[in-house]
Protein backbone atom coordinates (compact mmCIF):
# COMPACT_ATOMS: atom_id res chain seq x y z
CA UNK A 1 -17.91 -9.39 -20.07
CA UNK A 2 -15.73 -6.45 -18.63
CA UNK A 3 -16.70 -5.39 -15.18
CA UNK A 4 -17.69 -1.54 -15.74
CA UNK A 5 -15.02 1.23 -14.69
CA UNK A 6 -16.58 2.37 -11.47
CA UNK A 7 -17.33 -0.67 -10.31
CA UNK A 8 -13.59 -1.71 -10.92
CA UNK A 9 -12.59 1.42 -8.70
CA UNK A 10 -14.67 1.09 -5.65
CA UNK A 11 -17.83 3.65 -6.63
CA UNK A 12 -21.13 2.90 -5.46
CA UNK A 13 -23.74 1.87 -8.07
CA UNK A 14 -26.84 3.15 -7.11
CA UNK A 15 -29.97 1.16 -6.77
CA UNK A 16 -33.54 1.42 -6.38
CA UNK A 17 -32.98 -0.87 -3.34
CA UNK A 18 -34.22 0.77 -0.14
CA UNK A 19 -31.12 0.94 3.06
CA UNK A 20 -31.80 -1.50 5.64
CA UNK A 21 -33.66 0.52 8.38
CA UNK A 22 -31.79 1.95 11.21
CA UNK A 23 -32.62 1.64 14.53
CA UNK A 24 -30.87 1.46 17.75
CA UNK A 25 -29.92 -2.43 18.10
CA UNK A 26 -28.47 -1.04 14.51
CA UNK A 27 -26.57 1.75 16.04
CA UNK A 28 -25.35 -0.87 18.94
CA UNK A 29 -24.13 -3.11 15.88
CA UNK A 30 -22.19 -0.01 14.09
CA UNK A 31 -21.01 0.98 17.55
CA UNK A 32 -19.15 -1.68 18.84
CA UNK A 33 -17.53 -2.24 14.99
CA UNK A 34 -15.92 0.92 14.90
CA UNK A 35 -15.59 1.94 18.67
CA UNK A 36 -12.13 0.93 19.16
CA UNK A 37 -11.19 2.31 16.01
CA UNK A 38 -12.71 5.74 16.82
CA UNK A 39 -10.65 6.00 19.75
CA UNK A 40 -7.44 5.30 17.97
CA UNK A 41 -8.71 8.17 15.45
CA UNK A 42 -9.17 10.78 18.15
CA UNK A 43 -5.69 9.20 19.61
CA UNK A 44 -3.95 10.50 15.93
CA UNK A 45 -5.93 13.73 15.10
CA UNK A 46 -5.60 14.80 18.93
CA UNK A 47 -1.75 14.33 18.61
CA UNK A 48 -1.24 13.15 22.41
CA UNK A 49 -2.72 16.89 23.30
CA UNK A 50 -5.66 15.32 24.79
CA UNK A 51 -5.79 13.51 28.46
CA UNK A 52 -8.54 11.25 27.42
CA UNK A 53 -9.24 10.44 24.00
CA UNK A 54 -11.90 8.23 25.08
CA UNK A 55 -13.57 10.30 26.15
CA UNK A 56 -13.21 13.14 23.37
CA UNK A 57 -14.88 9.70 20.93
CA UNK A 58 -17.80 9.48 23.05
CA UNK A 59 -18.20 13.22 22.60
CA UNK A 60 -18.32 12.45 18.83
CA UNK A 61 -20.83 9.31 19.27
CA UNK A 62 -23.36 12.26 20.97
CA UNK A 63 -23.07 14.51 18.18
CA UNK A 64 -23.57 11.93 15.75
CA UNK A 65 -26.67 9.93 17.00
CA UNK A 66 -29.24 12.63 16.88
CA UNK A 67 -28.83 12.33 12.78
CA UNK A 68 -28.31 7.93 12.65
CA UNK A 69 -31.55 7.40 11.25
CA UNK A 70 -31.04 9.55 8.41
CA UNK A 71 -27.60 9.91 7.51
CA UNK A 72 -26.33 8.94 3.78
CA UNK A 73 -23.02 7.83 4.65
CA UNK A 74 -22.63 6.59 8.05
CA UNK A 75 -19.02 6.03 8.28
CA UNK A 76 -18.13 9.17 7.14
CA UNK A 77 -20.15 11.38 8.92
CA UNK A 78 -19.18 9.65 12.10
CA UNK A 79 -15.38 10.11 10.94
CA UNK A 80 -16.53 14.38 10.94
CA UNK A 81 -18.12 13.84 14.44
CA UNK A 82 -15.22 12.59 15.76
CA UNK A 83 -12.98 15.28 13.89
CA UNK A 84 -15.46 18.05 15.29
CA UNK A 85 -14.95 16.54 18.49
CA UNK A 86 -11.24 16.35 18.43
CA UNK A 87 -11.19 19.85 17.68
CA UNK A 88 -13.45 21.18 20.45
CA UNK A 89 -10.93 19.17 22.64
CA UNK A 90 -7.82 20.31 20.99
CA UNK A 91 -9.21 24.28 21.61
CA UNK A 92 -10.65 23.48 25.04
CA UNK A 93 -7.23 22.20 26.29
CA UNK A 94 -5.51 25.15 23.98
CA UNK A 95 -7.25 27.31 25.95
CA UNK A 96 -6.28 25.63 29.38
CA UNK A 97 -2.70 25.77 28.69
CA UNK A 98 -3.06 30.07 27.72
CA UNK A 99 -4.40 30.35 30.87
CA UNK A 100 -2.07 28.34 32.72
CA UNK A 101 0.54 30.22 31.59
CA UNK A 102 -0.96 33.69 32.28
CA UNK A 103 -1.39 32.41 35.95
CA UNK A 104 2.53 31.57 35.94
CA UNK A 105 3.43 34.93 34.42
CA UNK A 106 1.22 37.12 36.41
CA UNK A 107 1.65 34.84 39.66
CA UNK A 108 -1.69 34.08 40.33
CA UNK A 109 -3.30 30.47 40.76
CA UNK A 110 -6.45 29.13 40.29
């Protein structure tokens, strides 16, 4: 018997079978699994523009926790935390630098 056609290419079947439940020796578990590869995310979507991707990842792990209990797709939605994050960091240091240079053009420092 032929394996059906979205099963061959990696969609999810859907079941009446209830997800695990999700708690937070759950979120520990997810956590460390993906932590080190969260960082190396920010690393690539911050471009080197950021002094401590780290820390810009643990600023996505806060905005996604609040919604671990009830998210669909875990992985991805942490992947868009981390983007969100990235950005906030990206416009935060953006920002820096503008003002930076206004302070060497008008002569002024802070």
């Amino acid at each position: 018997m032929e394996t059906p056609a979205n099963e061959r290419i990696g969609y999810r079947v859907m079941t009446d079978i209830p997800p695990p439940p999700r708690d937070e020796w759950s979120f520990r578990e997810f956590y460390a699994a993906r932590r080190a590869r969260m960082i190396g995310f920010v690393r690539v979507q911050a471009a080197g523009l950021v002094s401590d991707p780290e820390l810009v990842a643990e600023d996505g792990w806060y905005k996604f926790f609040p919604h671990w209990k009830d998210c669909e797709y875990p992985d991805g939605y942490v992947r868009k935390c981390m983007v969100s994050a990235a950005n906030d960091a990206l416009r935060a240091a953006s920002a820096r630098r503008g003002a930076d240079s206004q302070d060497r053009e008008t002569g002024s420092a802070s």
